[in-house]
PDB file of N, CA and C in Angstrom:
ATOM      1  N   UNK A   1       0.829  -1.180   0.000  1.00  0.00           N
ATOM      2  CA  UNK A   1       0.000   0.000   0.000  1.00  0.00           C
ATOM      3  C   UNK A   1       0.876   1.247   0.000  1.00  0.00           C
ATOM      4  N   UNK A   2       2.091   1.224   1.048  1.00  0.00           N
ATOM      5  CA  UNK A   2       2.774   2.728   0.752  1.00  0.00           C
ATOM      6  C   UNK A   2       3.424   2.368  -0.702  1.00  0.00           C
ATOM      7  N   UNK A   3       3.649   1.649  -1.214  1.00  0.00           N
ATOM      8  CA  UNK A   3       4.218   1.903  -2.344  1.00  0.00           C
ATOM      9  C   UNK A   3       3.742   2.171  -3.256  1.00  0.00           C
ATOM     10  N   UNK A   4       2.310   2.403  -3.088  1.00  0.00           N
ATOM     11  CA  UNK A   4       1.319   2.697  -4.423  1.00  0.00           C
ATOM     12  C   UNK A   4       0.804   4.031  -3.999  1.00  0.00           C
ATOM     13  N   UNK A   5       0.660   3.954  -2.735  1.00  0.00           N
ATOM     14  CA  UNK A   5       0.481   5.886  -2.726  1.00  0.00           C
ATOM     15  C   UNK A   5       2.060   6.548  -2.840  1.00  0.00           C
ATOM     16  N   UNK A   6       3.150   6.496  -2.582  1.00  0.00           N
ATOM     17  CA  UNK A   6       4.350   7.249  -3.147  1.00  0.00           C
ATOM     18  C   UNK A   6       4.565   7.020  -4.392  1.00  0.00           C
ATOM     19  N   UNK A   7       3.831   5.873  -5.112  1.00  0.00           N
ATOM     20  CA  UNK A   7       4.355   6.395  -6.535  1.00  0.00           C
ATOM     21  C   UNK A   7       3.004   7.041  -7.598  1.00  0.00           C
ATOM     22  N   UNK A   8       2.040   7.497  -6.525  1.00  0.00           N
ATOM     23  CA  UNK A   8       1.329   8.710  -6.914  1.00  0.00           C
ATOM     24  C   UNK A   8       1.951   9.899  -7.468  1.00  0.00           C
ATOM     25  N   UNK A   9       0.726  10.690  -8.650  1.00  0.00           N
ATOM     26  CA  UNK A   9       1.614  11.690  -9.045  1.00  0.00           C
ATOM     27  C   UNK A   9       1.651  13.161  -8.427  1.00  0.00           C
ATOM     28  N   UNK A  10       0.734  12.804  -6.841  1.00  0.00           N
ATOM     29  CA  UNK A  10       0.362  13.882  -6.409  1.00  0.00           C
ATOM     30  C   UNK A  10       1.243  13.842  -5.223  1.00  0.00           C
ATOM     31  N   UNK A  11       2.392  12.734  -4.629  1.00  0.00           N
ATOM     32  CA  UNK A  11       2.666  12.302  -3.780  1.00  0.00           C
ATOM     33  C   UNK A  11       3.710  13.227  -3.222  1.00  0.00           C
ATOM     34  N   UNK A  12       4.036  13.663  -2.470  1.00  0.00           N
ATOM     35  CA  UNK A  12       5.140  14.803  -1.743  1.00  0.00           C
ATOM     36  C   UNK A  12       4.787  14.701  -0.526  1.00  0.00           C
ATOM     37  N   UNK A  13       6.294  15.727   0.121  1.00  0.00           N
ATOM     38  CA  UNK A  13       6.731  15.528   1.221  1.00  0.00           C
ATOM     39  C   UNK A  13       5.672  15.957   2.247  1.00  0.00           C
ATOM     40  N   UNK A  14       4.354  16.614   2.072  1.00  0.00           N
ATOM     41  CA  UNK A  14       3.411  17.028   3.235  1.00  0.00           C
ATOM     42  C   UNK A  14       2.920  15.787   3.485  1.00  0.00           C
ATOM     43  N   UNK A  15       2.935  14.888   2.679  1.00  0.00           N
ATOM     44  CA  UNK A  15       2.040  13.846   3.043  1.00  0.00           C
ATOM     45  C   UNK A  15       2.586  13.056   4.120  1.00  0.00           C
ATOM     46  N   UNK A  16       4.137  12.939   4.438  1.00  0.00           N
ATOM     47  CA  UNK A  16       5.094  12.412   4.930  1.00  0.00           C
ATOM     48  C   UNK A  16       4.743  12.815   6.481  1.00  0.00           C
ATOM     49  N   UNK A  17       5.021  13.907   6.611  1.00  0.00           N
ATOM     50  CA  UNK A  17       5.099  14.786   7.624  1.00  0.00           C
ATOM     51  C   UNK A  17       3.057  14.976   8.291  1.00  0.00           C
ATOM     52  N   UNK A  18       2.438  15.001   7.603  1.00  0.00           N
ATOM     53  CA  UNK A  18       0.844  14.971   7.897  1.00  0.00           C
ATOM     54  C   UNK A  18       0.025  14.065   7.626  1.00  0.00           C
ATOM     55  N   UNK A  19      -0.199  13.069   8.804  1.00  0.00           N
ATOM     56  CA  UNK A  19      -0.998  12.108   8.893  1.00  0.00           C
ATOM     57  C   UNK A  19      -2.225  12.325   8.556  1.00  0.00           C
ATOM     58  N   UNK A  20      -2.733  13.258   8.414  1.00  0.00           N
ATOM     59  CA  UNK A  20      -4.408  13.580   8.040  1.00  0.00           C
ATOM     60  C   UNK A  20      -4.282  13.390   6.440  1.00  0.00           C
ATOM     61  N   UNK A  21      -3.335  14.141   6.090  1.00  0.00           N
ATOM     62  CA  UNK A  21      -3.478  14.114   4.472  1.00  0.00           C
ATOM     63  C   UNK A  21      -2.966  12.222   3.909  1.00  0.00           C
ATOM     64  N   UNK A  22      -2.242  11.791   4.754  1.00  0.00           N
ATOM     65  CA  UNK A  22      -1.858  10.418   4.256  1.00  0.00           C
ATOM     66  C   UNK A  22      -3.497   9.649   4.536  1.00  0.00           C
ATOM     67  N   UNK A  23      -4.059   9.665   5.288  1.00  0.00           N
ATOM     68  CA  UNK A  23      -5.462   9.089   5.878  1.00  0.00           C
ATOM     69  C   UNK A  23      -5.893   9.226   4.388  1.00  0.00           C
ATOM     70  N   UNK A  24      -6.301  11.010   3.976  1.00  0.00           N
ATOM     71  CA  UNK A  24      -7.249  11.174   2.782  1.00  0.00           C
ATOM     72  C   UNK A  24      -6.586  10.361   1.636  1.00  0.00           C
ATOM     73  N   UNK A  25      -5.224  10.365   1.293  1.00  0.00           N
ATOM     74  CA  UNK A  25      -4.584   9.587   0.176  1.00  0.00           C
ATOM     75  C   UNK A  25      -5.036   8.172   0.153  1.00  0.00           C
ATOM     76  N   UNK A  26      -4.965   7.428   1.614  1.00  0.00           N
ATOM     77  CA  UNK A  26      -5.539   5.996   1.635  1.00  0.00           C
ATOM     78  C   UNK A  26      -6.681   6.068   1.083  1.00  0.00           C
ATOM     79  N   UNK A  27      -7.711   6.623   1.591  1.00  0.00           N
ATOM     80  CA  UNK A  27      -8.729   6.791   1.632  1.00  0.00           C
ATOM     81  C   UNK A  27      -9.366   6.848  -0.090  1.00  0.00           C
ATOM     82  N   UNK A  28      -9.158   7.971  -0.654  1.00  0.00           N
ATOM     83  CA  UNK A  28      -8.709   8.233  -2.253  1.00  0.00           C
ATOM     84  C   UNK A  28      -8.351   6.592  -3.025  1.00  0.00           C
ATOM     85  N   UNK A  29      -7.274   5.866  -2.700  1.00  0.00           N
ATOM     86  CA  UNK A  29      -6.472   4.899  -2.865  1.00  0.00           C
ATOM     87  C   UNK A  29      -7.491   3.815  -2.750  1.00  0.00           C
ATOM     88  N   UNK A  30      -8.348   3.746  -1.780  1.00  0.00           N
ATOM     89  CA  UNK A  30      -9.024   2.994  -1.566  1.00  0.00           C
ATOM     90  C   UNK A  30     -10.621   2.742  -1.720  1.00  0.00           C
ATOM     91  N   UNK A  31     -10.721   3.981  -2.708  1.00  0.00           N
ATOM     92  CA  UNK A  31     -12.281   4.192  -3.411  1.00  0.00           C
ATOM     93  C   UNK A  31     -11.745   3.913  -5.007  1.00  0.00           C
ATOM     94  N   UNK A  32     -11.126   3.270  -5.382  1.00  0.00           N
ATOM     95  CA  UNK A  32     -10.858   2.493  -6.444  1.00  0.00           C
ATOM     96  C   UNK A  32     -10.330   4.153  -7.320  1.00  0.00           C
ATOM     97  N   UNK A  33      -9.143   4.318  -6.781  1.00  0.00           N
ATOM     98  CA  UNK A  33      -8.408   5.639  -7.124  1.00  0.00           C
ATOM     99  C   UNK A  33      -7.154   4.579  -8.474  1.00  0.00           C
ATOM    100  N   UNK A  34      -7.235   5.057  -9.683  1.00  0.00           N
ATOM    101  CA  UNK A  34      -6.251   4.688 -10.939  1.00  0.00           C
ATOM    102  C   UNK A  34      -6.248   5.864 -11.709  1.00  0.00           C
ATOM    103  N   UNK A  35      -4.667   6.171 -11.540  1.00  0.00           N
ATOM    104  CA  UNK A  35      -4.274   7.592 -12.465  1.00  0.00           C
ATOM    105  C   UNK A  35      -4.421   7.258 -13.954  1.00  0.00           C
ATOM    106  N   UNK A  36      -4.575   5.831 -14.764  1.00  0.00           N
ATOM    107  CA  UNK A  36      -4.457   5.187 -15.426  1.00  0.00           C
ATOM    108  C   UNK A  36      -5.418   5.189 -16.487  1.00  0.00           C
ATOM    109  N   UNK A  37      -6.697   5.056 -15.563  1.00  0.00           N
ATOM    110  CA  UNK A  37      -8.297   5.258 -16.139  1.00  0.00           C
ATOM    111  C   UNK A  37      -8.127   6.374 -17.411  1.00  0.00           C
ATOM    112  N   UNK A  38      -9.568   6.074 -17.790  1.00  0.00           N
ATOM    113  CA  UNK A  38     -10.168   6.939 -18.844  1.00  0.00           C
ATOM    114  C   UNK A  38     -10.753   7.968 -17.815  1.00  0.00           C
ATOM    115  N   UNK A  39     -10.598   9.461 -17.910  1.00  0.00           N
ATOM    116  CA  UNK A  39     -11.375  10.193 -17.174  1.00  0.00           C
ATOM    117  C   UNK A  39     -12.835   9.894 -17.016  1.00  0.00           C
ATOM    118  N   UNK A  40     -13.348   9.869 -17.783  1.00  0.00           N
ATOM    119  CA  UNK A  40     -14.871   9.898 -18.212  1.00  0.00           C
ATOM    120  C   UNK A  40     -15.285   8.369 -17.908  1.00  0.00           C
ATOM    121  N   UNK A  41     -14.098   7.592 -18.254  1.00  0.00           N
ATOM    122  CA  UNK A  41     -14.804   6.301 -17.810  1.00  0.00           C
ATOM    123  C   UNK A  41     -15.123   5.787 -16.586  1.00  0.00           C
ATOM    124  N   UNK A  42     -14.169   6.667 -15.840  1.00  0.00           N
ATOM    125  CA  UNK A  42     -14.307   6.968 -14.095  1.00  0.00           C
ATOM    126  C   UNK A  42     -15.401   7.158 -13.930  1.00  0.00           C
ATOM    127  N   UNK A  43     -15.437   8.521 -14.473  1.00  0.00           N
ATOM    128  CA  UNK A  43     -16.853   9.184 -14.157  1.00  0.00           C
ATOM    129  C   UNK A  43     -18.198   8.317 -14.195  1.00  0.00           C
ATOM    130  N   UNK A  44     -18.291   7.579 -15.671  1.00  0.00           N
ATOM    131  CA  UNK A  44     -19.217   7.184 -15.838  1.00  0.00           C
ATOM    132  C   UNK A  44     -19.421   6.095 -14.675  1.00  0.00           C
ATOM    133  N   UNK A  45     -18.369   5.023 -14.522  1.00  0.00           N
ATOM    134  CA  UNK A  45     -18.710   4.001 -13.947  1.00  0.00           C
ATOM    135  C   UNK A  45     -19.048   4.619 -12.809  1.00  0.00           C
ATOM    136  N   UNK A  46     -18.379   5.415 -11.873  1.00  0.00           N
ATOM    137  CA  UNK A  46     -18.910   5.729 -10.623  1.00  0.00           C
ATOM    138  C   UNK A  46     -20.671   6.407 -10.597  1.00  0.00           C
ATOM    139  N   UNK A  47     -21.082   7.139 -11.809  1.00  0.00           N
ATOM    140  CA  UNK A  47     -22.259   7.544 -12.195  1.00  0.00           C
ATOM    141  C   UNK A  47     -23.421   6.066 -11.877  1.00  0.00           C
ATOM    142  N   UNK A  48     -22.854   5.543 -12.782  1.00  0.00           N
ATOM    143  CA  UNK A  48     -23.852   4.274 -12.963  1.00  0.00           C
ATOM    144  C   UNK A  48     -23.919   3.375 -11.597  1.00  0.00           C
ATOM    145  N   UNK A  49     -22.774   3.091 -11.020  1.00  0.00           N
ATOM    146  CA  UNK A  49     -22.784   2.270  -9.689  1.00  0.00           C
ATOM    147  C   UNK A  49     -23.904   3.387  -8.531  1.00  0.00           C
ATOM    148  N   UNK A  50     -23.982   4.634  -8.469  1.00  0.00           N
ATOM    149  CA  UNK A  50     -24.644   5.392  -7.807  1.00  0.00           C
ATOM    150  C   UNK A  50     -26.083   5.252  -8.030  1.00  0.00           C
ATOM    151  N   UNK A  51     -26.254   5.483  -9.490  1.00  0.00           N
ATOM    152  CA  UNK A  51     -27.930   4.894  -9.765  1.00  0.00           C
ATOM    153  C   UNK A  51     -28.334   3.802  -9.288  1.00  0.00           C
ATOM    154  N   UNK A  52     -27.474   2.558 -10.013  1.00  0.00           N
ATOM    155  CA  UNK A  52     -27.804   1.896 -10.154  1.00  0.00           C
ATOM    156  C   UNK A  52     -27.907   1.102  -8.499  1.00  0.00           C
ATOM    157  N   UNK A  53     -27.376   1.806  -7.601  1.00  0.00           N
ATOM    158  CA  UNK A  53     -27.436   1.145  -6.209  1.00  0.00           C
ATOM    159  C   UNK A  53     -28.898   1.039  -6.112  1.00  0.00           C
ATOM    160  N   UNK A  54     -29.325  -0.618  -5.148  1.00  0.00           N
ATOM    161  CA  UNK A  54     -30.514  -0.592  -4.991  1.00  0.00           C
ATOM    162  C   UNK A  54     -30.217  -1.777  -3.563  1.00  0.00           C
ATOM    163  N   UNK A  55     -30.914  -1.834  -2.765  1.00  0.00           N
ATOM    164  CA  UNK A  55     -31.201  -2.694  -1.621  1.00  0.00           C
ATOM    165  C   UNK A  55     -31.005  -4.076  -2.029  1.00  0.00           C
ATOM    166  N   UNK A  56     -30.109  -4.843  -1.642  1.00  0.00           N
ATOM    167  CA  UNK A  56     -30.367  -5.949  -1.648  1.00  0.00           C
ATOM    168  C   UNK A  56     -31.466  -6.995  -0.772  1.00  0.00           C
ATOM    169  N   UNK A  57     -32.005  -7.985  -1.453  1.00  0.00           N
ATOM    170  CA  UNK A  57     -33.414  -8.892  -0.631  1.00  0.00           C
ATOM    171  C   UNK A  57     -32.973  -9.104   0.792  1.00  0.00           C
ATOM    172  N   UNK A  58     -31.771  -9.740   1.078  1.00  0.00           N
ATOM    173  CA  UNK A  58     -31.761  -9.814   2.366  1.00  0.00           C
ATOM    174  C   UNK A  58     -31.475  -8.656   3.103  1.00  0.00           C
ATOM    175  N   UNK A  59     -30.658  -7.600   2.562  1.00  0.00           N
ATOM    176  CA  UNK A  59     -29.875  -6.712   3.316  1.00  0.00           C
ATOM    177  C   UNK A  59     -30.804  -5.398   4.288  1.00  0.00           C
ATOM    178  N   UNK A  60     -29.923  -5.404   5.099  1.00  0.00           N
ATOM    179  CA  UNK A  60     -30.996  -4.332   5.801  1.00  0.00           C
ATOM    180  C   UNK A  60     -30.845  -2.713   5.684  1.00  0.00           C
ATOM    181  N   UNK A  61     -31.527  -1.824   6.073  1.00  0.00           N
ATOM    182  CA  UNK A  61     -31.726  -0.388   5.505  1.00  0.00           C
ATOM    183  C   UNK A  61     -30.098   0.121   5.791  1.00  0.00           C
ATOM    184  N   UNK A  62     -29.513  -0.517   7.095  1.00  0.00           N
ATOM    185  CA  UNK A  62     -28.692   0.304   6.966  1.00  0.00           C
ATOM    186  C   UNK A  62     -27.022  -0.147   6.395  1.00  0.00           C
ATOM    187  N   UNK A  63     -27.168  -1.479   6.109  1.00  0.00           N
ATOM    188  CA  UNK A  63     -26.369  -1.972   4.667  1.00  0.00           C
ATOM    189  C   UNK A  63     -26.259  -0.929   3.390  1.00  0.00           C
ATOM    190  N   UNK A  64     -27.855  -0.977   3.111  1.00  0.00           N
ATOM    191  CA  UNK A  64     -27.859   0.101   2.116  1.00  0.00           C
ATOM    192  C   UNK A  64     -27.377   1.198   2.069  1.00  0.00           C
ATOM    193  N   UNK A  65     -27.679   1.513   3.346  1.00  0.00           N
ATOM    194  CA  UNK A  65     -27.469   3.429   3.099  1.00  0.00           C
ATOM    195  C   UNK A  65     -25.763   3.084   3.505  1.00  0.00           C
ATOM    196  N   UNK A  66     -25.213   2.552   3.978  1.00  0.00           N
ATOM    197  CA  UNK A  66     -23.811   2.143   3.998  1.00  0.00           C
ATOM    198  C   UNK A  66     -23.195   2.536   2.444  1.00  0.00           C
ATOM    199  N   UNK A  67     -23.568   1.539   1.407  1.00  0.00           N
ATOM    200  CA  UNK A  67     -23.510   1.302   0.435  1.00  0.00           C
ATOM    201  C   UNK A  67     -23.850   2.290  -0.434  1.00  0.00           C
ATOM    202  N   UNK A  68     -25.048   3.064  -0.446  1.00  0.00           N
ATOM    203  CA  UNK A  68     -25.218   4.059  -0.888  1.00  0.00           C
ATOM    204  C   UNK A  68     -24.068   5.234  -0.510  1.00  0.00           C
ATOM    205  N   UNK A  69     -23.679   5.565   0.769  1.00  0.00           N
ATOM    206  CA  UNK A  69     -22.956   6.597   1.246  1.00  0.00           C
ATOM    207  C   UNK A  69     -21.949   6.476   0.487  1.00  0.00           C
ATOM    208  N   UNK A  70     -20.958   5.183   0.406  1.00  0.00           N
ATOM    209  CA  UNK A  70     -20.046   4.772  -0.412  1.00  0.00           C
ATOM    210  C   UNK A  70     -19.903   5.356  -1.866  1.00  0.00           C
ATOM    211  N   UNK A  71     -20.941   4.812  -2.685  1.00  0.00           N
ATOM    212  CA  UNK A  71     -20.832   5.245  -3.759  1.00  0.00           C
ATOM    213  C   UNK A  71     -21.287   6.631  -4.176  1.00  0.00           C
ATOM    214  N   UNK A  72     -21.916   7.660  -3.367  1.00  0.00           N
ATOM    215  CA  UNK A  72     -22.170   8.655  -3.227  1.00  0.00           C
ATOM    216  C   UNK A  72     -20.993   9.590  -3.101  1.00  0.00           C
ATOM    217  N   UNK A  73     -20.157   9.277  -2.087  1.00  0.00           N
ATOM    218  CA  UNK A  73     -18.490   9.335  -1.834  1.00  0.00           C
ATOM    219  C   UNK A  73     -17.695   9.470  -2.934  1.00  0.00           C
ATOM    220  N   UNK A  74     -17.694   8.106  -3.842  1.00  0.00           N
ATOM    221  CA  UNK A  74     -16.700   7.631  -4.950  1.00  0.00           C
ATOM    222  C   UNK A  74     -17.280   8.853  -5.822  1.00  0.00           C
ATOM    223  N   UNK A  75     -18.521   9.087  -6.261  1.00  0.00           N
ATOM    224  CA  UNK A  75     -18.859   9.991  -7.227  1.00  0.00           C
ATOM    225  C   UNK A  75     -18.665  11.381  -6.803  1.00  0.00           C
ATOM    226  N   UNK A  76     -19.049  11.673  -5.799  1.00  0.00           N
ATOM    227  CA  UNK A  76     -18.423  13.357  -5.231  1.00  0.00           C
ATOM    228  C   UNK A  76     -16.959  13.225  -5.703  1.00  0.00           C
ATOM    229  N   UNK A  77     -15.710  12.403  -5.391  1.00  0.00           N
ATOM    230  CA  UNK A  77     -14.963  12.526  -5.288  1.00  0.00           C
ATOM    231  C   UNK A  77     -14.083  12.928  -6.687  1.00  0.00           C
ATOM    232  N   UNK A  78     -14.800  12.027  -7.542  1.00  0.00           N
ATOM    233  CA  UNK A  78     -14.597  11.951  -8.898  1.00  0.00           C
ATOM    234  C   UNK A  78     -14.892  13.624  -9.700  1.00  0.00           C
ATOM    235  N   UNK A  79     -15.952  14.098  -9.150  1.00  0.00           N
ATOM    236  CA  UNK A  79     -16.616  15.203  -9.830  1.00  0.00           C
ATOM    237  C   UNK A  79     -15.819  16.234  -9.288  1.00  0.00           C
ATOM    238  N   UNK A  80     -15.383  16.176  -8.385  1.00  0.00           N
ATOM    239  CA  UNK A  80     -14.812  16.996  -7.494  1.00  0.00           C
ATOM    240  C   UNK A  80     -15.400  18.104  -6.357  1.00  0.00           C
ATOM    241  N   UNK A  81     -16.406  17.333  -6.257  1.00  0.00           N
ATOM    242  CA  UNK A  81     -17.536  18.535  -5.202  1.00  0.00           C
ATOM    243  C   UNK A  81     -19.302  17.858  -5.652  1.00  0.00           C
ATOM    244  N   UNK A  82     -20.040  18.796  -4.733  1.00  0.00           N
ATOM    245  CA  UNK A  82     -21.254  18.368  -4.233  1.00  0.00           C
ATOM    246  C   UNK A  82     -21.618  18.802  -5.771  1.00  0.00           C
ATOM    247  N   UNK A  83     -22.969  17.955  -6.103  1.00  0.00           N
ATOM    248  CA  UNK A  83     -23.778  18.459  -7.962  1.00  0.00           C
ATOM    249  C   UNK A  83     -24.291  20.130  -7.465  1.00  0.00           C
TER     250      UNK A  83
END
């Protein structure tokens, strides 16, 4: 894992020194963050996983809204701010 956030292209020495900002990098890292992607294809997929979230039969309300928050997250993050 540190070796995939330092060979980020956003990666520098504050992050080193400030544990809050290394948290958000994991964090980033770990909402299916690839410098690699198609911009738009980001976008889209995170678009569509947001719609397309729906309750699963067994799962309970607050699975969902778990799940929902999640991908609500991934898509803010992507867009770069609230719609």
């Amino acid at each position: 894992m540190a070796q995939k956030i330092q060979a980020r292209k956003f990666f520098c020495d504050s992050i080193k020194g400030d544990p809050i900002e290394l948290l958000k990098a994991i964090h980033e890292h770990c909402l299916n963050y690839q410098e690699t992607k198609y911009d738009m294809g980001v976008l889209t997929e995170s678009m569509r996983t947001l719609c397309l979230t729906n309750q699963k039969e067994h799962a309970s309300l607050v699975d969902f809204t778990k799940r929902f928050k999640v991908a609500s997250d991934i898509f803010t993050s992507h867009i770069g701010g609230p719609i």
